[in-house]
Protein backbone atom coordinates (compact mmCIF):
# COMPACT_ATOMS: atom_id res chain seq x y z
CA UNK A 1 0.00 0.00 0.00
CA UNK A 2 0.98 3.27 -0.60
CA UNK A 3 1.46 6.23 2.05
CA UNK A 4 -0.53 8.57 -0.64
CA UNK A 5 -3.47 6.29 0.02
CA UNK A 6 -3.39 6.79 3.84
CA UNK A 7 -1.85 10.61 3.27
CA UNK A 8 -4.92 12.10 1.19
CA UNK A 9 -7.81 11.12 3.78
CA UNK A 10 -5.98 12.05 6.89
CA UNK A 11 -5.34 15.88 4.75
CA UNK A 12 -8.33 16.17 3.65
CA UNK A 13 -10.24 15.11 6.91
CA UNK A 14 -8.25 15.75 9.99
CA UNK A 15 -11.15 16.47 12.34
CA UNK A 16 -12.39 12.41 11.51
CA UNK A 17 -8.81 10.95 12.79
CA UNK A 18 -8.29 13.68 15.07
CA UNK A 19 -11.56 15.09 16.76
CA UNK A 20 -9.50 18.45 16.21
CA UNK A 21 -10.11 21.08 14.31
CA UNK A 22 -6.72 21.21 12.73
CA UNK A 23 -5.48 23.31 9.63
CA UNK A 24 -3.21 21.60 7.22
CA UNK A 25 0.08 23.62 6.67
CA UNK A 26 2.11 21.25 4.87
CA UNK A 27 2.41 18.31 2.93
CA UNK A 28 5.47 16.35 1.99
CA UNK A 29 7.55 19.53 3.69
CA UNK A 30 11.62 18.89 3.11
CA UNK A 31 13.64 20.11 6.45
CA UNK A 32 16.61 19.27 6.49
CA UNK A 33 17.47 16.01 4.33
CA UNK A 34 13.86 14.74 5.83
CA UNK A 35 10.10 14.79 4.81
CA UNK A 36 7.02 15.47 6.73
CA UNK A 37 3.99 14.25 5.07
CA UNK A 38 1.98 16.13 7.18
CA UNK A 39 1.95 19.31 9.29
CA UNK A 40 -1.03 20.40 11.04
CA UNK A 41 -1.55 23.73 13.24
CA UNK A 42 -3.90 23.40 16.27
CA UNK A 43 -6.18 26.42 17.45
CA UNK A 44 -3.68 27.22 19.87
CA UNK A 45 -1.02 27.80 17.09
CA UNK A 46 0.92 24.24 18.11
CA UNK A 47 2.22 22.20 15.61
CA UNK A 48 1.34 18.26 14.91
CA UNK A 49 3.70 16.22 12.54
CA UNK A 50 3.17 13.13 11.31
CA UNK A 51 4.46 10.66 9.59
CA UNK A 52 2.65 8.03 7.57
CA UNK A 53 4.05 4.73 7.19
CA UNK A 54 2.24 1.88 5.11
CA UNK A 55 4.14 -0.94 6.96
CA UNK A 56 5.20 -2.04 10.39
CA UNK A 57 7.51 0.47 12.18
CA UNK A 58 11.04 -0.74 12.29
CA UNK A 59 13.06 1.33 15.61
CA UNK A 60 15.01 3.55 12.85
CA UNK A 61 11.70 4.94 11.86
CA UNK A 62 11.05 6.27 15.93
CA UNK A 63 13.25 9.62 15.18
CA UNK A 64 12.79 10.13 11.41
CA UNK A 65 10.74 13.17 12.52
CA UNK A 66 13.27 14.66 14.22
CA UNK A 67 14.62 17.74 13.04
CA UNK A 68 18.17 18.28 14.31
């Protein structure tokens, strides 16, 4: 399976995964040699990243969100 196929619903339809009202900032956002899929900003102006993954997490997966 694809991470597209599990991207697009959680974009388009935060609130249903979430109970949030969240506004989508990014997608596929490049920091530093990594990529968030998906950046989300709270009503209090936080940030929520996440990272998809279509299989099992293996432990190097843990910090790929990590931006050092």
């Amino acid at each position: 399976m694809l991470e597209k196929v599990i991207e697009d619903p959680i974009a388009n339809f935060p609130t249903e995964f979430f109970e949030e009202e969240l506004r989508l900032v990014h997608r596929q956002l490049r920091m530093k040699g990594r990529i968030l899929e998906l950046v989300f900003e709270d009503s209090k102006k936080r940030l929520l990243l996440i990272e998809v993954k279509a299989n099992p997490l293996k432990r190097r997966d843990v910090g790929q969100a990590h931006a050092s």
